[in-house]
C-alpha atoms as a PDB file:
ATOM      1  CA  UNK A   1     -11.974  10.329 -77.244  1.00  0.00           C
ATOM      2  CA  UNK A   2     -10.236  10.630 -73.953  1.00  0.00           C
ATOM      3  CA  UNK A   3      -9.861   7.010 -72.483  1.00  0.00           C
ATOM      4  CA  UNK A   4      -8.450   7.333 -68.807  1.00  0.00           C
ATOM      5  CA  UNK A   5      -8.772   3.960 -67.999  1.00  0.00           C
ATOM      6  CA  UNK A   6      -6.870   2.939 -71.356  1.00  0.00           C
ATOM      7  CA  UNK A   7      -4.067   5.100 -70.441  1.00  0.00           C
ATOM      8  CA  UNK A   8      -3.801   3.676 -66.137  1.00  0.00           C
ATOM      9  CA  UNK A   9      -3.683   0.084 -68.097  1.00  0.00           C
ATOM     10  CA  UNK A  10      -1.199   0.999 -70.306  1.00  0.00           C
ATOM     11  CA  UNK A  11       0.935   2.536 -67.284  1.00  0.00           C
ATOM     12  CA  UNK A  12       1.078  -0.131 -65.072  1.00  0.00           C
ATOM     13  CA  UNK A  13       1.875  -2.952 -68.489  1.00  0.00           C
ATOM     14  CA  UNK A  14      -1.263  -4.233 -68.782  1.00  0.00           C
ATOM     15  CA  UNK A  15      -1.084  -6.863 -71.680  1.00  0.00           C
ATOM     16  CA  UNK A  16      -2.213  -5.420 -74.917  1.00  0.00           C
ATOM     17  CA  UNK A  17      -4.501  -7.123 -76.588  1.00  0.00           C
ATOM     18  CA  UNK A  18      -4.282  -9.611 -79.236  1.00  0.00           C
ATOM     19  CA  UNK A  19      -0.523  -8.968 -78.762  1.00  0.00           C
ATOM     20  CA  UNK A  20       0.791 -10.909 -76.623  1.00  0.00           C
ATOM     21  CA  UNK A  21       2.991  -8.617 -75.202  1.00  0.00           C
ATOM     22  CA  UNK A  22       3.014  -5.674 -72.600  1.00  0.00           C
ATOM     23  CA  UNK A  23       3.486  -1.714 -72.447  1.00  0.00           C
ATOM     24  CA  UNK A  24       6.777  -2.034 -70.777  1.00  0.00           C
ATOM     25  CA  UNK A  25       8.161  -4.191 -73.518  1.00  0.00           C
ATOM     26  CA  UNK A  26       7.071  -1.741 -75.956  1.00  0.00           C
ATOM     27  CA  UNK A  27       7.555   1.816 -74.816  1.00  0.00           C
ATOM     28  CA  UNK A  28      11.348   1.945 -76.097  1.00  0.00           C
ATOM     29  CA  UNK A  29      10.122   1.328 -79.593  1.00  0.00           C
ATOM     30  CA  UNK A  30       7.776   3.834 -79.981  1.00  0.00           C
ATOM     31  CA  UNK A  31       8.148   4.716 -84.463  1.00  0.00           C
ATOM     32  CA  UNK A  32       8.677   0.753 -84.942  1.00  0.00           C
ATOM     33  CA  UNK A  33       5.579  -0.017 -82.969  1.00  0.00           C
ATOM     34  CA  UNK A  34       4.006   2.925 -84.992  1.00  0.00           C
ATOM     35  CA  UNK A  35       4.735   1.107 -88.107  1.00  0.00           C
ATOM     36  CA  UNK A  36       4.104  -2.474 -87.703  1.00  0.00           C
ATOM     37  CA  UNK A  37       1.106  -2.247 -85.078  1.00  0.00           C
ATOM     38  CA  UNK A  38      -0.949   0.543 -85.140  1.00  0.00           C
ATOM     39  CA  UNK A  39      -3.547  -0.474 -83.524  1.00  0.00           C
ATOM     40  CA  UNK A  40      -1.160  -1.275 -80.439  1.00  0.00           C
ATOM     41  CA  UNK A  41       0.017   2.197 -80.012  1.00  0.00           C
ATOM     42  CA  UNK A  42      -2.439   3.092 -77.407  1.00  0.00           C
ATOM     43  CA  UNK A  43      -0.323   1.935 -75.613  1.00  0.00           C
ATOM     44  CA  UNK A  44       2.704   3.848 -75.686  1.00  0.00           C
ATOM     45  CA  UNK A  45       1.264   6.730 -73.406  1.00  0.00           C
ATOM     46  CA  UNK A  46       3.462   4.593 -70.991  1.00  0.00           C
ATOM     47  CA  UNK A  47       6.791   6.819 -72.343  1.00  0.00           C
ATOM     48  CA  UNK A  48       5.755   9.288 -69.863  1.00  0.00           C
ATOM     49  CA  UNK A  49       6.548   7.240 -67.045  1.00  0.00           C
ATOM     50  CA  UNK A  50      10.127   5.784 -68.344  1.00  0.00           C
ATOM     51  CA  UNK A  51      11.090   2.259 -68.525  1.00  0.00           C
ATOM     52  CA  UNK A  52      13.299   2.740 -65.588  1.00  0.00           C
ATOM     53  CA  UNK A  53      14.142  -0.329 -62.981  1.00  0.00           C
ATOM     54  CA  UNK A  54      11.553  -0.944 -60.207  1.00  0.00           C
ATOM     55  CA  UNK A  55       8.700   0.555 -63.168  1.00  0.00           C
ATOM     56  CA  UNK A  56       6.822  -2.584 -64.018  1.00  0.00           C
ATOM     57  CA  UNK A  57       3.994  -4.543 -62.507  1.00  0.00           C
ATOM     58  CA  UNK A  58       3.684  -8.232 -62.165  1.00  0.00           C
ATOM     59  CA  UNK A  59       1.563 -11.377 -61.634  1.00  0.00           C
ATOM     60  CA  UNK A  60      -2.388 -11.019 -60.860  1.00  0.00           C
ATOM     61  CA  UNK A  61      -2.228  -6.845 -60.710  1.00  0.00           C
ATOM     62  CA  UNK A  62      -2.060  -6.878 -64.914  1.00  0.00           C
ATOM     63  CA  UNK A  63      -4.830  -9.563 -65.040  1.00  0.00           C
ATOM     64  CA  UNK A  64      -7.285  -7.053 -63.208  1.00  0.00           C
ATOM     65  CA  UNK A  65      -6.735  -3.789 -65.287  1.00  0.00           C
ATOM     66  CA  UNK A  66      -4.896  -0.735 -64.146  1.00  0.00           C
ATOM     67  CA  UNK A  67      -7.823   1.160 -62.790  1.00  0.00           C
ATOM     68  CA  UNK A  68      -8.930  -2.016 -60.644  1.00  0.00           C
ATOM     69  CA  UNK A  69      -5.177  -2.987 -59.486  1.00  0.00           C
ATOM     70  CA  UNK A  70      -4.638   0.580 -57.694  1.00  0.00           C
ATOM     71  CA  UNK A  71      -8.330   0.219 -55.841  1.00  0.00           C
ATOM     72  CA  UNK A  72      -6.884  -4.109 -55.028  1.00  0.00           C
ATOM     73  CA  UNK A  73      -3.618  -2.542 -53.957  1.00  0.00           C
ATOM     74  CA  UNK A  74      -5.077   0.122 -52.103  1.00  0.00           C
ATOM     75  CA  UNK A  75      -7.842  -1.981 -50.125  1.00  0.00           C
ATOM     76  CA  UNK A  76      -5.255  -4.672 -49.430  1.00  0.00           C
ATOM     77  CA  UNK A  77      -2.769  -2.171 -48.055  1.00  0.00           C
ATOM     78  CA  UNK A  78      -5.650  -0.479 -45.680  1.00  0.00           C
ATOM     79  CA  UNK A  79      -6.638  -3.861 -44.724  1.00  0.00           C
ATOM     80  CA  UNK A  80      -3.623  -4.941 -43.781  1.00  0.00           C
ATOM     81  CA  UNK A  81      -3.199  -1.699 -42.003  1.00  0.00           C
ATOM     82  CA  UNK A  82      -6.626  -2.199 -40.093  1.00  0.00           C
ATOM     83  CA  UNK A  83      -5.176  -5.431 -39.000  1.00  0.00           C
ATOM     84  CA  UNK A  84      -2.678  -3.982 -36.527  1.00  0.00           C
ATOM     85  CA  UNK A  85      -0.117  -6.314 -38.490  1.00  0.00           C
ATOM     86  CA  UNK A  86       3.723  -4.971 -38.866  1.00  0.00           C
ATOM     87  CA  UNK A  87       3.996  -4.507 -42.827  1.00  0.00           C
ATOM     88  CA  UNK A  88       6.549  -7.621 -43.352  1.00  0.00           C
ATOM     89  CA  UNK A  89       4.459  -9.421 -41.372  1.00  0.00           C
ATOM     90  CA  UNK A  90       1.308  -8.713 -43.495  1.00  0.00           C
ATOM     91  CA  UNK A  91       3.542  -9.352 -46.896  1.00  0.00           C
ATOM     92  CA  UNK A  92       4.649 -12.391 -46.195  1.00  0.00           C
ATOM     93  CA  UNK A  93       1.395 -13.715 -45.549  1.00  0.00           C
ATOM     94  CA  UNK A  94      -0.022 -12.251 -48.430  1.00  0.00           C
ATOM     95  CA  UNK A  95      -1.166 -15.147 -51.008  1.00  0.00           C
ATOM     96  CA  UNK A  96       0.152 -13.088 -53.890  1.00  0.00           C
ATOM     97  CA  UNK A  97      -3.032 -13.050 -55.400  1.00  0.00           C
ATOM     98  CA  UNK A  98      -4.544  -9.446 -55.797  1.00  0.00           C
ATOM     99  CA  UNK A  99      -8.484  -8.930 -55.850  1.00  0.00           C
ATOM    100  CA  UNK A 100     -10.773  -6.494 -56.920  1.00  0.00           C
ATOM    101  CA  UNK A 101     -12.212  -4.490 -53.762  1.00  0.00           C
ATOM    102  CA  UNK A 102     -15.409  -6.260 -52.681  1.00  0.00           C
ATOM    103  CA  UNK A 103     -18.778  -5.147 -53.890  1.00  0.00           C
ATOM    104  CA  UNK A 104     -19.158  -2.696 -51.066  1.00  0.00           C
ATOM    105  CA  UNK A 105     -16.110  -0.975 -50.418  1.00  0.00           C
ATOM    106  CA  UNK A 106     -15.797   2.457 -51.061  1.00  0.00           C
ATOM    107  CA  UNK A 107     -12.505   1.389 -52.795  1.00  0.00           C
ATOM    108  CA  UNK A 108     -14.388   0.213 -56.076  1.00  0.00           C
ATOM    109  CA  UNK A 109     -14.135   2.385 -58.887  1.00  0.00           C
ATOM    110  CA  UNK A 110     -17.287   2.917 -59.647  1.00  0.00           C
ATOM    111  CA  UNK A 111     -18.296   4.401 -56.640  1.00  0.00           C
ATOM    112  CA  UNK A 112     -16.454   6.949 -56.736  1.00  0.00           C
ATOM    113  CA  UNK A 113     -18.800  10.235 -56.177  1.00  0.00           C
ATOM    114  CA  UNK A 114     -17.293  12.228 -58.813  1.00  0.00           C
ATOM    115  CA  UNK A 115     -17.575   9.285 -61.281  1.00  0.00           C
ATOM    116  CA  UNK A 116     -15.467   6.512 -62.446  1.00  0.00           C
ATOM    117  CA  UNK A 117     -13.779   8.546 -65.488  1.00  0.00           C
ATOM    118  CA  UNK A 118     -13.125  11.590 -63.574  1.00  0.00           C
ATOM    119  CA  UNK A 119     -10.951   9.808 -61.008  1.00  0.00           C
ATOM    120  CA  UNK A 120      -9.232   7.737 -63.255  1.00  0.00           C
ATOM    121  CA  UNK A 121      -8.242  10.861 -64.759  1.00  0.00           C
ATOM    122  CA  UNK A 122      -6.829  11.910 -61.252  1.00  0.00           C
ATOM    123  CA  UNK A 123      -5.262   9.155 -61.123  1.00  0.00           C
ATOM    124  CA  UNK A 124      -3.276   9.138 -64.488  1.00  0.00           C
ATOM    125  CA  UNK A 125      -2.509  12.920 -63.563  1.00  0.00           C
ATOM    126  CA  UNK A 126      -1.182  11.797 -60.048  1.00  0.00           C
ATOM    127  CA  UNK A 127       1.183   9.191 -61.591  1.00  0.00           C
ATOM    128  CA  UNK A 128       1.974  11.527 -64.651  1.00  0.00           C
ATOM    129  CA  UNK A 129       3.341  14.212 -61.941  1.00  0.00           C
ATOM    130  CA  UNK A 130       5.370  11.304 -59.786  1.00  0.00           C
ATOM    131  CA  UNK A 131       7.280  10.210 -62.754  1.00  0.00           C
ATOM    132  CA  UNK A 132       8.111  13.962 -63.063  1.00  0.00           C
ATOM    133  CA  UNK A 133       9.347  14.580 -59.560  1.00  0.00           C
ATOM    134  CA  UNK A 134      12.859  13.477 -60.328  1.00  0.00           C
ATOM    135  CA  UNK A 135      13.002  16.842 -62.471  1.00  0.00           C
ATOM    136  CA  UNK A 136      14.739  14.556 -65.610  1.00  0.00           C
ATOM    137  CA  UNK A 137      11.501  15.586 -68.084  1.00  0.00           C
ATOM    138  CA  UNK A 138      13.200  18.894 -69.030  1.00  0.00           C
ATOM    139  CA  UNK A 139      12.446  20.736 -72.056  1.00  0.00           C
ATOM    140  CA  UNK A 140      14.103  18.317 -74.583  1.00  0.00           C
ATOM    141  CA  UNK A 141      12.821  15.496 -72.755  1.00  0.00           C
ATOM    142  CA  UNK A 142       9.249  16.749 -73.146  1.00  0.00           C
ATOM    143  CA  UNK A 143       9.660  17.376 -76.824  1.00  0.00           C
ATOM    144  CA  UNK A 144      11.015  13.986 -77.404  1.00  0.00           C
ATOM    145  CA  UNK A 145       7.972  12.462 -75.597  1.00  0.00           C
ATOM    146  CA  UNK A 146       5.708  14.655 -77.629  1.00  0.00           C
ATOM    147  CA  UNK A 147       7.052  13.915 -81.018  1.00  0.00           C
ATOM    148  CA  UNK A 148       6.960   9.924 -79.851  1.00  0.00           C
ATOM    149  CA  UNK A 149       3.181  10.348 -78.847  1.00  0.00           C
ATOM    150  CA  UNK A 150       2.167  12.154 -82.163  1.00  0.00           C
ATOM    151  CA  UNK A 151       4.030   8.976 -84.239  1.00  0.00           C
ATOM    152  CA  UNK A 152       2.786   6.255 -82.121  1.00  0.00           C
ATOM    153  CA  UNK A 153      -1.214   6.690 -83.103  1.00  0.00           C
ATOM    154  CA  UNK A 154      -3.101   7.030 -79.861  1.00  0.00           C
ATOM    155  CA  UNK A 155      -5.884   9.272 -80.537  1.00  0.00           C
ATOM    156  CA  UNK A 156      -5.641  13.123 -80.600  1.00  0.00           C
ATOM    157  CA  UNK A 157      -7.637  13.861 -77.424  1.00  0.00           C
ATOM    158  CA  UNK A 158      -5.178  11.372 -75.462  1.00  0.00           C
ATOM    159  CA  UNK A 159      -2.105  13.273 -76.787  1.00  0.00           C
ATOM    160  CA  UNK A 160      -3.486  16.743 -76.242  1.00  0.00           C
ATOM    161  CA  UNK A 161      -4.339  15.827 -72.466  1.00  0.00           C
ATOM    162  CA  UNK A 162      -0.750  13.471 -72.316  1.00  0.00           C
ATOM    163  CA  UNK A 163       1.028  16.789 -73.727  1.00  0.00           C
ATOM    164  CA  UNK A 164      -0.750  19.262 -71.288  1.00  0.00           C
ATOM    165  CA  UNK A 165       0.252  17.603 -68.204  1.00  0.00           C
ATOM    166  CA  UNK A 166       3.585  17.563 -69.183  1.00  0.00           C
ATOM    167  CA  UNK A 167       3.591  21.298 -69.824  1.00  0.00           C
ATOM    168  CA  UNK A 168       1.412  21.959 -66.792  1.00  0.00           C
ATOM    169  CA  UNK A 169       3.209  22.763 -63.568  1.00  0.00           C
ATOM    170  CA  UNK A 170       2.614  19.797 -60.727  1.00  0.00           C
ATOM    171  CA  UNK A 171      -0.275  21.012 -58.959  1.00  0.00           C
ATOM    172  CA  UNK A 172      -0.312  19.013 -55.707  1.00  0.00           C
ATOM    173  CA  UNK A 173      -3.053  20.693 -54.333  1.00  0.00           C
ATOM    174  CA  UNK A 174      -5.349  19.959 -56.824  1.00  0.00           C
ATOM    175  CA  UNK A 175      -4.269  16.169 -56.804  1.00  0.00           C
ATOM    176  CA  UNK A 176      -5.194  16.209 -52.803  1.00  0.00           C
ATOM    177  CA  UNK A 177      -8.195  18.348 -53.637  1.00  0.00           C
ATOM    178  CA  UNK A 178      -9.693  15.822 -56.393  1.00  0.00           C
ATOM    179  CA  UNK A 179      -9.598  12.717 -53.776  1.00  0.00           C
ATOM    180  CA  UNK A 180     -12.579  13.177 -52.105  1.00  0.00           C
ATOM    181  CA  UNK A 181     -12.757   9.961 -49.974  1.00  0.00           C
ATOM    182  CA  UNK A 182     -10.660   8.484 -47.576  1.00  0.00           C
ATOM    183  CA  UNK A 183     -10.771   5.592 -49.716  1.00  0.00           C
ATOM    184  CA  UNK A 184      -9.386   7.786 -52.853  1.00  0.00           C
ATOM    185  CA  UNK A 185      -6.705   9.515 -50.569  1.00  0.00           C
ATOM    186  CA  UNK A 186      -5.150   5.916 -50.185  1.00  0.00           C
ATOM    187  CA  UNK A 187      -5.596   4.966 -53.799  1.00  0.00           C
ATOM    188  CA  UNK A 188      -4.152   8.316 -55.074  1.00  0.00           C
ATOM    189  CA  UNK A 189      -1.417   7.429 -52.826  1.00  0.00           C
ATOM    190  CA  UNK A 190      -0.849   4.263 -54.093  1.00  0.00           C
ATOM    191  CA  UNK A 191      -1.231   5.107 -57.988  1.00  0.00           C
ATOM    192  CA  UNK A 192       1.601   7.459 -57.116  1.00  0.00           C
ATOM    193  CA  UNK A 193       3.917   4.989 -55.592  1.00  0.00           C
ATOM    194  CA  UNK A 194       3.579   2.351 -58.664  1.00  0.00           C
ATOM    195  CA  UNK A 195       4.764   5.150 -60.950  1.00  0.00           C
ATOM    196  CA  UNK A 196       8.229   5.074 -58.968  1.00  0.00           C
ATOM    197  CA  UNK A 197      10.534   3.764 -57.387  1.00  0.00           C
ATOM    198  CA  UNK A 198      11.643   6.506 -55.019  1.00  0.00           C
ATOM    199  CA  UNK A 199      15.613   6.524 -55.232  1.00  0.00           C
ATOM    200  CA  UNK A 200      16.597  10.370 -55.276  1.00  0.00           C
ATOM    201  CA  UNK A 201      15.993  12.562 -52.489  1.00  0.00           C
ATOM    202  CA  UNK A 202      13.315  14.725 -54.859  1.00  0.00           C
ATOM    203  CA  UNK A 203      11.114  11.272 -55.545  1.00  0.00           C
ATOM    204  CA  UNK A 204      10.969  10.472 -51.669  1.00  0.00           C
ATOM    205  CA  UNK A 205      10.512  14.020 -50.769  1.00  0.00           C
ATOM    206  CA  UNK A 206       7.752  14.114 -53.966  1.00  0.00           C
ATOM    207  CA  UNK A 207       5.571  11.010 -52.023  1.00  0.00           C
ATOM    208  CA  UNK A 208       6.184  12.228 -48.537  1.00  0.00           C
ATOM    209  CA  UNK A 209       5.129  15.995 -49.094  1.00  0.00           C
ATOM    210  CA  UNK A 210       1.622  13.839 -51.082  1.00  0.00           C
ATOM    211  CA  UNK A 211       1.433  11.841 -47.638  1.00  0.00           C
ATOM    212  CA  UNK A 212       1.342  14.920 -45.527  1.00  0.00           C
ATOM    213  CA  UNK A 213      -1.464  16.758 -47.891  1.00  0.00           C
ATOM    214  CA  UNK A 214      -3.326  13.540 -48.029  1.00  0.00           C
ATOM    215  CA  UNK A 215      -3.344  13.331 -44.256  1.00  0.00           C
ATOM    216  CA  UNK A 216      -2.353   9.754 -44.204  1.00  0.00           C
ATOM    217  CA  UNK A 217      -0.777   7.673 -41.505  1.00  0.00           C
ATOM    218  CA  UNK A 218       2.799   6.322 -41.745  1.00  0.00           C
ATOM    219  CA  UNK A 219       2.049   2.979 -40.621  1.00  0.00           C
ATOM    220  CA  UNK A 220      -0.639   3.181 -43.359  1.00  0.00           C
ATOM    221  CA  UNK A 221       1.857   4.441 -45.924  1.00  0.00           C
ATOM    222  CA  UNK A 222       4.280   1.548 -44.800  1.00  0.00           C
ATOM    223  CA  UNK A 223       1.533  -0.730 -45.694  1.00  0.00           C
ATOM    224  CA  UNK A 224       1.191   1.001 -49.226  1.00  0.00           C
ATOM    225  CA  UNK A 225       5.114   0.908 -49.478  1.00  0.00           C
ATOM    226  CA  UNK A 226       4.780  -3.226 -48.551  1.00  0.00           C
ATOM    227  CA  UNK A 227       1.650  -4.009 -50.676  1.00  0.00           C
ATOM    228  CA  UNK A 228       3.113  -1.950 -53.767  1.00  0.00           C
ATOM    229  CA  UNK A 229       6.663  -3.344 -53.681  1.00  0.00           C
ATOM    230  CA  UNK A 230       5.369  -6.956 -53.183  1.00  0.00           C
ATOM    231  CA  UNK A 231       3.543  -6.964 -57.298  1.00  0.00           C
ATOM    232  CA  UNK A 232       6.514  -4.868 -58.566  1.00  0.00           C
ATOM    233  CA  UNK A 233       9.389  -6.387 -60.470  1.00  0.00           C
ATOM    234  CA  UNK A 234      12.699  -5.374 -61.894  1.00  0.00           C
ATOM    235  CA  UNK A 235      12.350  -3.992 -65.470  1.00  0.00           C
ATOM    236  CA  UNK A 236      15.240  -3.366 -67.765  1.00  0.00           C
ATOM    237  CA  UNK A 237      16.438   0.294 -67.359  1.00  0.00           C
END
């Protein structure tokens, strides 16, 4: 059974539990893990978005789950936003601490009108195509991935899905298309953003051209930019 809010945990190193230990700590081991912790290995659908510097998330983001950290990262950054404060300014009186939206925001998950699975799925689909806008999954790459999902366990509906999308072209459109709120424009914007850390010309050009289709502002996407950077920390390449 397809699990999309297993896989957004596992993406943004959520601990895994009964472990002790997180995603990005594991990814790089995928046949080890296979071996000595099966029951771990749900969590290597994290591969597909690299253990690269600038990847992992931090502090009180992991403790909330990675469906509910995008909507907290989200809200905060359009609150902030709404505030009329510069984006430093905002930051650096930021507590550190990230919430769940409240009760009534049309940032919580399960309000979302097409259901809380479906756009979880978007959302694993928008990060799966950011971590490909550098162009480095090639054909080898995407074999390699493939061959490290099928050893590491997860179930066969997550690696048929996990394989599509890495076969699939990047289909933009549809990303836009499946965010249906404003509230979901921000968070698809946001998922996007924690996948990378934009430092090639193809990566920044990937989140602006999202930016323009989504329609959002770019004091509102400096507020993502502050909000996202502030729970991010540097992860061994």
């Amino acid at each position: 059974m397809l699990d999309p809010k297993k896989i957004l945990d596992d993406f943004l190193g959520s601990n895994i539990p009964g472990v002790g230990t997180s995603v990005r700590d594991t990814a790089g081991k995928a046949t080890q893990l296979a071996k000595d912790n099966p029951l771990a290995t749900g969590a290597l659908a994290a591969i597909l978005l690299g253990t690269g510097t600038g990847r992992e998330v931090a502090g009180s983001a992991l403790k909330l789950g990675g469906l509910a950290a995008v909507a907290g990262l989200a809200y905060k950054a359009y609150q902030n936003y709404q505030s009329g404060k510069a984006p430093a300014e905002a930051t650096e009186a930021s507590t550190g601490e990230l919430a769940p939206p409240p009760d009534d925001s049309s940032f919580r998950p399960e309000t979302a009108p097409q259901g809380e699975h479906e756009f979880a799925l978007v959302l694993v689909r928008a990060m799966i195509a950011a971590a490909r806008a550098d162009g480095m999954v090639d054909e080898t790459e995407k074999a390699r991935i493939i061959e490290k999902l099928s050893l590491s366990g997860i179930n066969s509906d997550t690696q048929a899905f996990l394989a599509n999308e890495l076969n699939s072209p990047v289909d933009v459109d549809g990303l836009v298309a499946a965010a249906v709120t404003d509230a979901q424009k921000v968070e698809l914007y946001t998922a996007s953003r924690l996948a990378i850390d934009p430092q090639t010309r193809a990566e920044r050009g990937y989140l602006d051209l999202l930016a323009g289709r989504l329609k959002l502002p770019d004091n509102l996407i400096d507020h993502i930019e502050a909000t996202v950077a502030d729970v991010k920390v540097t992860s061994p390449a």
